[in-house]
PDB file of N, CA and C in Angstrom:
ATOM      1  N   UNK A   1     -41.631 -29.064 -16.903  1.00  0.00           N
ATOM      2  CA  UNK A   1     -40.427 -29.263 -16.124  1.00  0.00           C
ATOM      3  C   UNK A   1     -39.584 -27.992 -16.100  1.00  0.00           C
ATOM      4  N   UNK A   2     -39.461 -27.048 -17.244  1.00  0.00           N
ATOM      5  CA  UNK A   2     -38.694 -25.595 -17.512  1.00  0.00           C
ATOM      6  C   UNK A   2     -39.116 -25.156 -16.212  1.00  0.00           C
ATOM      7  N   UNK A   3     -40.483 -25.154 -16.557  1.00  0.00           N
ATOM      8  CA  UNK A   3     -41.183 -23.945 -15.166  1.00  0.00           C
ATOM      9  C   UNK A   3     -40.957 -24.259 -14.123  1.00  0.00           C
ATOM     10  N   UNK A   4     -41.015 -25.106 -13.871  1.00  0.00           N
ATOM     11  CA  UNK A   4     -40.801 -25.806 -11.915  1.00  0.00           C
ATOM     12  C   UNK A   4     -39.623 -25.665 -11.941  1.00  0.00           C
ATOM     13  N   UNK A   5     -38.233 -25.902 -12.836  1.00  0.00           N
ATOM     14  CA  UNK A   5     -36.714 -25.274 -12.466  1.00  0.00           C
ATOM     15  C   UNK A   5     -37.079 -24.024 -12.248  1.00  0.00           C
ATOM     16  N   UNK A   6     -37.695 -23.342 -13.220  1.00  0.00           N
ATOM     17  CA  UNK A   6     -37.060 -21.923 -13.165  1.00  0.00           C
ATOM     18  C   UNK A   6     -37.895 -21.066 -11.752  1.00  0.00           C
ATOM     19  N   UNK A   7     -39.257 -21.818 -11.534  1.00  0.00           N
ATOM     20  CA  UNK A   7     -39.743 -21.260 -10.190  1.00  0.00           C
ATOM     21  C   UNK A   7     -38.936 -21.136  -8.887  1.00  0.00           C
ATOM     22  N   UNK A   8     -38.214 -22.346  -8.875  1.00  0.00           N
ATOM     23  CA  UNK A   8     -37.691 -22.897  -7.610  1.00  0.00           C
ATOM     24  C   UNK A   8     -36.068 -22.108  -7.743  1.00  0.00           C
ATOM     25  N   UNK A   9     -35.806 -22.033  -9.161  1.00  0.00           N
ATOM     26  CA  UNK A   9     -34.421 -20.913  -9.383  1.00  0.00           C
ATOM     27  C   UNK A   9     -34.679 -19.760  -8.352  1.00  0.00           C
ATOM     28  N   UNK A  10     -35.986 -18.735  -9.282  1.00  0.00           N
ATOM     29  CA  UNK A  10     -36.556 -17.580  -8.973  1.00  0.00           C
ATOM     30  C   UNK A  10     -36.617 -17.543  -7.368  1.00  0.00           C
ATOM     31  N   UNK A  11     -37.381 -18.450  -6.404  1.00  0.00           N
ATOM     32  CA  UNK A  11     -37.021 -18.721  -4.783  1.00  0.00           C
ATOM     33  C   UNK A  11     -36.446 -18.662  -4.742  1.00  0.00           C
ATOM     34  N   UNK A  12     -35.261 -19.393  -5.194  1.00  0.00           N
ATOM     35  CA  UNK A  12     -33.894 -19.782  -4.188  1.00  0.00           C
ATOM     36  C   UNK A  12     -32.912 -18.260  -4.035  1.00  0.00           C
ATOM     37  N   UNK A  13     -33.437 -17.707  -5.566  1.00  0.00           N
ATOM     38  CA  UNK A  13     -32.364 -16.540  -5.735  1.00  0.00           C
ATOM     39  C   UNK A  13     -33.390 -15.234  -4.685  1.00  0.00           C
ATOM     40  N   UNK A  14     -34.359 -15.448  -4.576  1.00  0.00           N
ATOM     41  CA  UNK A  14     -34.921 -14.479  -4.291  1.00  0.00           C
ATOM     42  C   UNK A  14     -34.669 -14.596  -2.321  1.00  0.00           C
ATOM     43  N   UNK A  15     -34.564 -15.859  -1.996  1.00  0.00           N
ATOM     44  CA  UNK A  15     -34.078 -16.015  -0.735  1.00  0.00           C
ATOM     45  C   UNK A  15     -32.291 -16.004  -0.430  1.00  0.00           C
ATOM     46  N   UNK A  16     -31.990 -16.500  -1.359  1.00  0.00           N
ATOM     47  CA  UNK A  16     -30.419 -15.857  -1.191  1.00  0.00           C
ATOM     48  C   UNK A  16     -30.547 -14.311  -0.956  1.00  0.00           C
ATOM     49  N   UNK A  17     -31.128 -13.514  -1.848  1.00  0.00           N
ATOM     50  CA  UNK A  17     -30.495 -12.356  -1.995  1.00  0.00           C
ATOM     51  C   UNK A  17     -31.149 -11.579  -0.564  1.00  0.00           C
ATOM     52  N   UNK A  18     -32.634 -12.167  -0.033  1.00  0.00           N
ATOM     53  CA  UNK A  18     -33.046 -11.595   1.156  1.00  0.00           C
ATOM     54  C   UNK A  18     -31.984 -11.943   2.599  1.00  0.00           C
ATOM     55  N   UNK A  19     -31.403 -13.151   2.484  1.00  0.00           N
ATOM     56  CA  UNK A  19     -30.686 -13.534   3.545  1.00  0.00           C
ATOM     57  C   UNK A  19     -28.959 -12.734   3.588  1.00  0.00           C
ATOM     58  N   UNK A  20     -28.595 -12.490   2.361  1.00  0.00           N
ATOM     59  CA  UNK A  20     -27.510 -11.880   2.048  1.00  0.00           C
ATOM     60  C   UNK A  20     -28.011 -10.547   2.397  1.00  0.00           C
ATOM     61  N   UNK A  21     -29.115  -9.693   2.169  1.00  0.00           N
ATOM     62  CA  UNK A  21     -29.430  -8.454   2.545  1.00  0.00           C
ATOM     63  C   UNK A  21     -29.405  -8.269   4.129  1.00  0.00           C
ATOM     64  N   UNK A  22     -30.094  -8.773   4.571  1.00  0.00           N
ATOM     65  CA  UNK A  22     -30.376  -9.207   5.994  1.00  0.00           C
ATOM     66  C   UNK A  22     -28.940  -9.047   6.878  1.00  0.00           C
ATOM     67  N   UNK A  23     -27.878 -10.617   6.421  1.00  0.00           N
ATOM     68  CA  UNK A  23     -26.538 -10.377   6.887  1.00  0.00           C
ATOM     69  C   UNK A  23     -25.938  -9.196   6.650  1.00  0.00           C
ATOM     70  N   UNK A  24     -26.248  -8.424   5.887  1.00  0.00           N
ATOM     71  CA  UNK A  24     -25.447  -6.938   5.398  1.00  0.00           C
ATOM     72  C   UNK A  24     -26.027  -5.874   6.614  1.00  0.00           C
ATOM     73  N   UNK A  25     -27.075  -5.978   6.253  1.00  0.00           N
ATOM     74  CA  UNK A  25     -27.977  -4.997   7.772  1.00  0.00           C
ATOM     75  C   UNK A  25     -27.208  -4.944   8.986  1.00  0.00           C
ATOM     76  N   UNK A  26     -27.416  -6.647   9.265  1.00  0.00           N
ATOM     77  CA  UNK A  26     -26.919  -6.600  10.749  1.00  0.00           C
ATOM     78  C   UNK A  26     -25.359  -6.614  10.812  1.00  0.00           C
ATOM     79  N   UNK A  27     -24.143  -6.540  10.038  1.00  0.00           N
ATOM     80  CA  UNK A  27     -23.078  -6.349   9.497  1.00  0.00           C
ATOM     81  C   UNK A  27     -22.278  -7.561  10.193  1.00  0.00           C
ATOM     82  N   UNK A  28     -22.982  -9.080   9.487  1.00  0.00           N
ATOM     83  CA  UNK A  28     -22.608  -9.928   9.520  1.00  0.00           C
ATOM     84  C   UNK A  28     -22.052 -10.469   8.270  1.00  0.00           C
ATOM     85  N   UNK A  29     -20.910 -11.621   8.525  1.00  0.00           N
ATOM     86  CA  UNK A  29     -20.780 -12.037   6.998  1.00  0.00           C
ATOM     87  C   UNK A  29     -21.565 -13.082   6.926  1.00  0.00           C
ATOM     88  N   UNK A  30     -21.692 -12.975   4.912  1.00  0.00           N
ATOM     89  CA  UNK A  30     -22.765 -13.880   4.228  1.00  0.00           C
ATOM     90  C   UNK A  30     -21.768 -14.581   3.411  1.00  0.00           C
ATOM     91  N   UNK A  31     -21.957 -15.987   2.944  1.00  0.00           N
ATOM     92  CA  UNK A  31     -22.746 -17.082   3.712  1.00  0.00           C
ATOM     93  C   UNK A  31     -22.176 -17.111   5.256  1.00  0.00           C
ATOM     94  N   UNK A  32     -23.436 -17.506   5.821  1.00  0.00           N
ATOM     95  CA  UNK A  32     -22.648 -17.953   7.270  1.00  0.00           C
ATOM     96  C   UNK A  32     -23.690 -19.293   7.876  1.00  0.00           C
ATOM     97  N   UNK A  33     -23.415 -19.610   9.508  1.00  0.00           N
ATOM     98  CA  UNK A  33     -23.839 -20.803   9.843  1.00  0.00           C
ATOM     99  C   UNK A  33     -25.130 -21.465   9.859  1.00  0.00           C
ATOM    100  N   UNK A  34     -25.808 -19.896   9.945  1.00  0.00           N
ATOM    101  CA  UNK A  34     -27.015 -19.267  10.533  1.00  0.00           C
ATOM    102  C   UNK A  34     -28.175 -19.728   9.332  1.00  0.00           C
ATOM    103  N   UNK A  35     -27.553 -18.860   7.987  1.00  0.00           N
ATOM    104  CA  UNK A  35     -28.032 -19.075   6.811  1.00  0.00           C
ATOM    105  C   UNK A  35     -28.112 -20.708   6.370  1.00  0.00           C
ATOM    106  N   UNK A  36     -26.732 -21.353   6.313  1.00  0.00           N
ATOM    107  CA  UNK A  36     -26.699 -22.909   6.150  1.00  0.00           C
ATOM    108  C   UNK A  36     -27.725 -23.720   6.687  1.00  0.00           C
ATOM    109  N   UNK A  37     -27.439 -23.457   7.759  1.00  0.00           N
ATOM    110  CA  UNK A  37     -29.055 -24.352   9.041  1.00  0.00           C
ATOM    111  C   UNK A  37     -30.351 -23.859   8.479  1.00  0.00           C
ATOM    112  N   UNK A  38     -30.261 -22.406   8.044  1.00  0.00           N
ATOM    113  CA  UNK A  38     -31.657 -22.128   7.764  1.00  0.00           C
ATOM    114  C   UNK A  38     -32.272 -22.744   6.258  1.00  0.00           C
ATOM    115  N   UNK A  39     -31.385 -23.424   5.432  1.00  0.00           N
ATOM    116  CA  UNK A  39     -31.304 -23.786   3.916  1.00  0.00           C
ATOM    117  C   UNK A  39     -31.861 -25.045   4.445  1.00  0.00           C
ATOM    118  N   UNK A  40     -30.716 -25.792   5.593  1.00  0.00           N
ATOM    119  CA  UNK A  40     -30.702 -27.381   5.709  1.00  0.00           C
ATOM    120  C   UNK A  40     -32.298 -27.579   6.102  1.00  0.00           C
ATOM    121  N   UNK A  41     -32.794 -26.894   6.944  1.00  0.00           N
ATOM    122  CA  UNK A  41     -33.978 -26.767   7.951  1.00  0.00           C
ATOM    123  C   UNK A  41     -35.527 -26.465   6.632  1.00  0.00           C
ATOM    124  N   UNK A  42     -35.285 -25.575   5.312  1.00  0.00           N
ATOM    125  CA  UNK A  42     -36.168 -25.930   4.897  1.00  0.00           C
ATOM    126  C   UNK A  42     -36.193 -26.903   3.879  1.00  0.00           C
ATOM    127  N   UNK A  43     -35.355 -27.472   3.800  1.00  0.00           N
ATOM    128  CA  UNK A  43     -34.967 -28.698   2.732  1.00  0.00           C
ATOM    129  C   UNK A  43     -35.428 -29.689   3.927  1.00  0.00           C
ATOM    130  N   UNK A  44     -35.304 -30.162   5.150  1.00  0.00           N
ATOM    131  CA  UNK A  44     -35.791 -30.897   5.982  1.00  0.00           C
ATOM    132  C   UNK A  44     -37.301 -31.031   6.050  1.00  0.00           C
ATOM    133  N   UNK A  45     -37.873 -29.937   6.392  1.00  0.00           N
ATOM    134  CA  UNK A  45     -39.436 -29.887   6.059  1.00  0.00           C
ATOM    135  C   UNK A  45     -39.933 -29.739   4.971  1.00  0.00           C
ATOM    136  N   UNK A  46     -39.640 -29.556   3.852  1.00  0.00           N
ATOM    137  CA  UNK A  46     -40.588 -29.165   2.249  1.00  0.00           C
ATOM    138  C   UNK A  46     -40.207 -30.457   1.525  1.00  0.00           C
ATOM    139  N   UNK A  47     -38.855 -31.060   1.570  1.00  0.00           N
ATOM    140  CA  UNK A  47     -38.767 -31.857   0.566  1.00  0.00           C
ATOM    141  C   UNK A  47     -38.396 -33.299   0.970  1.00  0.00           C
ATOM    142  N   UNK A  48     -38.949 -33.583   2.428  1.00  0.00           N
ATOM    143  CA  UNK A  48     -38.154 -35.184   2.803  1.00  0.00           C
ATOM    144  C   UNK A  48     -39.058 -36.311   2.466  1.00  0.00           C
ATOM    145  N   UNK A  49     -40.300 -35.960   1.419  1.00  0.00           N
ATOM    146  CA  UNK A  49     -41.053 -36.745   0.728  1.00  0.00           C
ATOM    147  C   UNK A  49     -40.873 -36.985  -0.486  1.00  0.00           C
ATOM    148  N   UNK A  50     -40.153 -35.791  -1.136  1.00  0.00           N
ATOM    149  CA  UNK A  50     -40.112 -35.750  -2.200  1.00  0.00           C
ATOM    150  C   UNK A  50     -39.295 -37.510  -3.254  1.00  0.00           C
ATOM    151  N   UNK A  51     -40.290 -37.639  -4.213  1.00  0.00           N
ATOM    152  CA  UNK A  51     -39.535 -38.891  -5.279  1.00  0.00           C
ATOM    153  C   UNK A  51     -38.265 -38.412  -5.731  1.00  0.00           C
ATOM    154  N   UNK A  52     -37.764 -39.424  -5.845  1.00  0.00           N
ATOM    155  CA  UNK A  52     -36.690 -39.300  -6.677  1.00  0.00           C
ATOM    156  C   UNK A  52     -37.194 -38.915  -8.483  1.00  0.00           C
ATOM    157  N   UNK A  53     -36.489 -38.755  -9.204  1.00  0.00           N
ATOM    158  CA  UNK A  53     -37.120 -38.468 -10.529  1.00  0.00           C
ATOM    159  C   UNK A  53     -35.550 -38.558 -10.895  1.00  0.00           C
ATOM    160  N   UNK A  54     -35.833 -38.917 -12.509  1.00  0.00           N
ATOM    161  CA  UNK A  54     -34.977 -39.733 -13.333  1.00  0.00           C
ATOM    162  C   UNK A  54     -34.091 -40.935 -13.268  1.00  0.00           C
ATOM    163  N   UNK A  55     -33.480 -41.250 -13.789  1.00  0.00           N
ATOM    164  CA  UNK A  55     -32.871 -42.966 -13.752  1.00  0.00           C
ATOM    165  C   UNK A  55     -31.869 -42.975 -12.705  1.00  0.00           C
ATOM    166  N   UNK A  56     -31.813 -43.578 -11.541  1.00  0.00           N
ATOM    167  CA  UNK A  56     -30.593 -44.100 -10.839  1.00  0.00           C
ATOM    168  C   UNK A  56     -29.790 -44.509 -11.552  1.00  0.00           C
ATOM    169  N   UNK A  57     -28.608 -44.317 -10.859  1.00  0.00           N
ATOM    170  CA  UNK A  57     -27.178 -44.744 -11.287  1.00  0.00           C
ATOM    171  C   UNK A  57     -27.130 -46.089 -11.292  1.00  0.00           C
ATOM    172  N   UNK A  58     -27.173 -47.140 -12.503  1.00  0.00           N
ATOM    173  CA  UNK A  58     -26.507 -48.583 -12.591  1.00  0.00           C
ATOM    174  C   UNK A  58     -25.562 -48.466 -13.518  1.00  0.00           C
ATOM    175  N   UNK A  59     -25.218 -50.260 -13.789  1.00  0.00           N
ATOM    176  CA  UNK A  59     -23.886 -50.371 -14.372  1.00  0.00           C
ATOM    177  C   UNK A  59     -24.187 -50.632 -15.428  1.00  0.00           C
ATOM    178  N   UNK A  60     -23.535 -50.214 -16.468  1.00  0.00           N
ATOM    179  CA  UNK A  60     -23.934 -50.751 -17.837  1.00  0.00           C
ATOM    180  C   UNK A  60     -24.257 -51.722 -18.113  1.00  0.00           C
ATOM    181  N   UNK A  61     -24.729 -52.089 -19.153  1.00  0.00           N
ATOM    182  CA  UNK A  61     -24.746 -53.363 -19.926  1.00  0.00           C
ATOM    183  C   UNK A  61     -23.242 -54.458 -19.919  1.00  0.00           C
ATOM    184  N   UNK A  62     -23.780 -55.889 -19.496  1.00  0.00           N
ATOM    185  CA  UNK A  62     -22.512 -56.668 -19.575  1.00  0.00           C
ATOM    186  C   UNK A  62     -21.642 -56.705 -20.521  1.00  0.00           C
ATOM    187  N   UNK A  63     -21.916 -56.512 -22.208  1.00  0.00           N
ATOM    188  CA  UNK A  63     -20.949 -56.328 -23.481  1.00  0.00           C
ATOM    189  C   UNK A  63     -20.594 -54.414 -23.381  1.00  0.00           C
ATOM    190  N   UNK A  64     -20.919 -53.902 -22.882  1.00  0.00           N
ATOM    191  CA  UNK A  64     -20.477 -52.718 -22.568  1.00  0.00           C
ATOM    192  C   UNK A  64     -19.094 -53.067 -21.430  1.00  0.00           C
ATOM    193  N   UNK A  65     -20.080 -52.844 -20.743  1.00  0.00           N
ATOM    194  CA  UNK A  65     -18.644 -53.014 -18.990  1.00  0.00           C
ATOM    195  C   UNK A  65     -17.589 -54.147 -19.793  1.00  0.00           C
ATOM    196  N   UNK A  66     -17.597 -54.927 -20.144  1.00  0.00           N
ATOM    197  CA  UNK A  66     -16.556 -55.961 -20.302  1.00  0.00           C
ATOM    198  C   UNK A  66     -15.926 -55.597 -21.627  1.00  0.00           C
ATOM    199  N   UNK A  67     -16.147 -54.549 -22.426  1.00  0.00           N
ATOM    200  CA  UNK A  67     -15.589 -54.021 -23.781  1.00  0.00           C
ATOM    201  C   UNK A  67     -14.544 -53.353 -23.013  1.00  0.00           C
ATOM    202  N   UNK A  68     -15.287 -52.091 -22.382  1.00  0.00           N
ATOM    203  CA  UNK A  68     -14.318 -51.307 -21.138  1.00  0.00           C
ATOM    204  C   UNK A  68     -13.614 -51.946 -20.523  1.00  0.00           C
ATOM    205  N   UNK A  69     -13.422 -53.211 -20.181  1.00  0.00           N
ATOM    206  CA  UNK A  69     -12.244 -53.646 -19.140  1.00  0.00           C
ATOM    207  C   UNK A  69     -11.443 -54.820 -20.150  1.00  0.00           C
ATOM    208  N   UNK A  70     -12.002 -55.207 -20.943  1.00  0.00           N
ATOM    209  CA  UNK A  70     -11.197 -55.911 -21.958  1.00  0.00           C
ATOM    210  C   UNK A  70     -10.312 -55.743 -23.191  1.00  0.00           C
ATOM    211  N   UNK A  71     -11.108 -54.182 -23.470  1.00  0.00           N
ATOM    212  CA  UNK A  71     -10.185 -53.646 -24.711  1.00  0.00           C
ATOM    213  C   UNK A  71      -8.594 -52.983 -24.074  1.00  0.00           C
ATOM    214  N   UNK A  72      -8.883 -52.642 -22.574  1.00  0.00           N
ATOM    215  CA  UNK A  72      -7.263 -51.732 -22.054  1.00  0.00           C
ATOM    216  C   UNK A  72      -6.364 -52.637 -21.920  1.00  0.00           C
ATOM    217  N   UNK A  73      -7.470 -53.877 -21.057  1.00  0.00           N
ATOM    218  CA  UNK A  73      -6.383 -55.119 -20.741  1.00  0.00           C
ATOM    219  C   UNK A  73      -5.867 -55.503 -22.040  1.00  0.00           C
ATOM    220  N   UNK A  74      -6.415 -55.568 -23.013  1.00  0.00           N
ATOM    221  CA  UNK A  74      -5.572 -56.531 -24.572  1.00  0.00           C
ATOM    222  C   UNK A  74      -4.971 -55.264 -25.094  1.00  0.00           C
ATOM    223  N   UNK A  75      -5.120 -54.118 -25.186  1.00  0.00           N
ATOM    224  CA  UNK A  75      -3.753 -53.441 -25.389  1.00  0.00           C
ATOM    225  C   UNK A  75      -2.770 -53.223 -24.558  1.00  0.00           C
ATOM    226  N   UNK A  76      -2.460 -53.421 -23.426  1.00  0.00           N
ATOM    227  CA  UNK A  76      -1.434 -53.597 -22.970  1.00  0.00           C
ATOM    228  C   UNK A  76      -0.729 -54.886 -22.840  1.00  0.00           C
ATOM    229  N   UNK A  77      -1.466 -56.039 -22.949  1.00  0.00           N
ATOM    230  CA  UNK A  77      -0.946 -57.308 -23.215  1.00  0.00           C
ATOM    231  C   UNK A  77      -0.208 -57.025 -24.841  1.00  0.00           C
ATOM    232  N   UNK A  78      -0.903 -56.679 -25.361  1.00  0.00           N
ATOM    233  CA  UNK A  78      -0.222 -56.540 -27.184  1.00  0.00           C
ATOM    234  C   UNK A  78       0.961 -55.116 -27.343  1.00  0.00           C
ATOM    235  N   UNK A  79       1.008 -54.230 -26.392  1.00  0.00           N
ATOM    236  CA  UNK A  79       2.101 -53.374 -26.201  1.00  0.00           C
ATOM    237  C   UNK A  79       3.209 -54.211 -25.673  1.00  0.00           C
ATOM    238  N   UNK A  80       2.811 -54.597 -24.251  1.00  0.00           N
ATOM    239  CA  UNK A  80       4.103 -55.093 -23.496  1.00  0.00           C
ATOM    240  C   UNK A  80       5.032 -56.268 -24.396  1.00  0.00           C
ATOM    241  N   UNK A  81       3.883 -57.219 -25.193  1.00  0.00           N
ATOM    242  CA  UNK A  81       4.603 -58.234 -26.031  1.00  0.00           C
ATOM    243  C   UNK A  81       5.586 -57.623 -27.199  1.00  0.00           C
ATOM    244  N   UNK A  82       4.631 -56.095 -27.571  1.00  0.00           N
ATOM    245  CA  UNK A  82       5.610 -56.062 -28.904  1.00  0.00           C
ATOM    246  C   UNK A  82       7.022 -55.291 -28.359  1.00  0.00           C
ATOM    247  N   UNK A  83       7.140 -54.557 -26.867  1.00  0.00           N
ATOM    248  CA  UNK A  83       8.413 -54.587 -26.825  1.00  0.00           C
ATOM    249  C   UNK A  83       8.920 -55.631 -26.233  1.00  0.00           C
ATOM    250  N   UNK A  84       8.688 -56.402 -25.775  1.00  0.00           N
ATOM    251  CA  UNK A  84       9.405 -57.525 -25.662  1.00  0.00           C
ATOM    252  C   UNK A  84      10.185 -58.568 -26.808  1.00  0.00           C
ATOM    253  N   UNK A  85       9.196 -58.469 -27.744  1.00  0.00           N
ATOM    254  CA  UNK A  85       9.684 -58.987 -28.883  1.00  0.00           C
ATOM    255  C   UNK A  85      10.638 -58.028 -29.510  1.00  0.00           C
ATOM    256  N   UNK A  86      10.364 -56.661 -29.794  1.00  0.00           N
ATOM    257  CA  UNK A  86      11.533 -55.647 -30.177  1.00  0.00           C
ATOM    258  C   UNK A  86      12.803 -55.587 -29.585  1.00  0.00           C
ATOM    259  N   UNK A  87      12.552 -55.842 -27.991  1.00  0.00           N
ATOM    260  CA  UNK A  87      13.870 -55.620 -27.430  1.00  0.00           C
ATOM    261  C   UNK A  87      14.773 -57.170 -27.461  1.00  0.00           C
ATOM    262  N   UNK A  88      14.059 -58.260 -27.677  1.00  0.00           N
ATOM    263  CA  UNK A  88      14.694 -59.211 -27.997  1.00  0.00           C
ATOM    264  C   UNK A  88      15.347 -59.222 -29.421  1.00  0.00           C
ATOM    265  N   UNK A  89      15.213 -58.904 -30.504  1.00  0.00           N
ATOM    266  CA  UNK A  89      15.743 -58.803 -32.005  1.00  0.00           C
ATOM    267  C   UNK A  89      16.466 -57.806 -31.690  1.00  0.00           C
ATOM    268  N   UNK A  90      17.752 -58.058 -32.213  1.00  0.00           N
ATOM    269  CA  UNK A  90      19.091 -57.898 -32.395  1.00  0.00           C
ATOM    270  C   UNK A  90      19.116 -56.845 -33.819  1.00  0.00           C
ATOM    271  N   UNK A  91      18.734 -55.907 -34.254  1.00  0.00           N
ATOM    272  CA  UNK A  91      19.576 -55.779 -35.569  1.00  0.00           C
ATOM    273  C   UNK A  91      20.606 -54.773 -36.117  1.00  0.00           C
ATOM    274  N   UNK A  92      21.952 -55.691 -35.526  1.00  0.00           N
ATOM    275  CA  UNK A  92      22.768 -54.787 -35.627  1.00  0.00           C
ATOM    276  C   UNK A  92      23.323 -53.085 -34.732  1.00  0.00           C
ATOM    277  N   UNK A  93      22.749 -53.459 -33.466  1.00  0.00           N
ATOM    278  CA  UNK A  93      22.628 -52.488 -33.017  1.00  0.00           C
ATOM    279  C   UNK A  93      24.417 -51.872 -32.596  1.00  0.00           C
ATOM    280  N   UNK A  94      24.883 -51.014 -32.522  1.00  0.00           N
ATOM    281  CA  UNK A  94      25.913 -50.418 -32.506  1.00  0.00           C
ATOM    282  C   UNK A  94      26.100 -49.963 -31.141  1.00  0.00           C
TER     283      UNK A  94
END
């Protein structure tokens, strides 16, 4: 898996830097529209087969997700009560 990143690094940089050379030649600026379309265009043909690889995005586990939405909700139920109860007791305030 190292090698196939670092191959497809080695391309990408090696075609950046030809397309950035190129725009310099013809004394255009880089990035430009030309270059974009030409990125989108081989990502259209080389890779619109390609699998997906590694885990899709789901939702956690149900005692997970409901820890997360149950532990904020009961501390703020147990905040809001204890000033409520504070601001109700009286002691002696001046």
């Amino acid at each position: 898996m190292v090698y196939v990143f670092s191959f497809s690094y080695r391309i990408y940089t090696e075609v950046t830097n030809c397309t950035s050379l190129l725009a310099y030649h013809q004394n255009c600026y880089w990035p430009n529209h030309i270059v974009d379309r030409f990125f989108t265009d081989i990502h259209k043909k080389y890779f619109k087969n390609c699998a997906l690889t590694g885990r899709l995005p789901a939702d956690p586990p149900l005692p997970i997700l409901f820890s997360f939405i149950f532990i904020p909700v009961l501390i703020t139920l147990l905040m809001t009560a204890l000033v409520v109860w504070r601001s109700k007791r009286s002691e002696g305030i001046v």
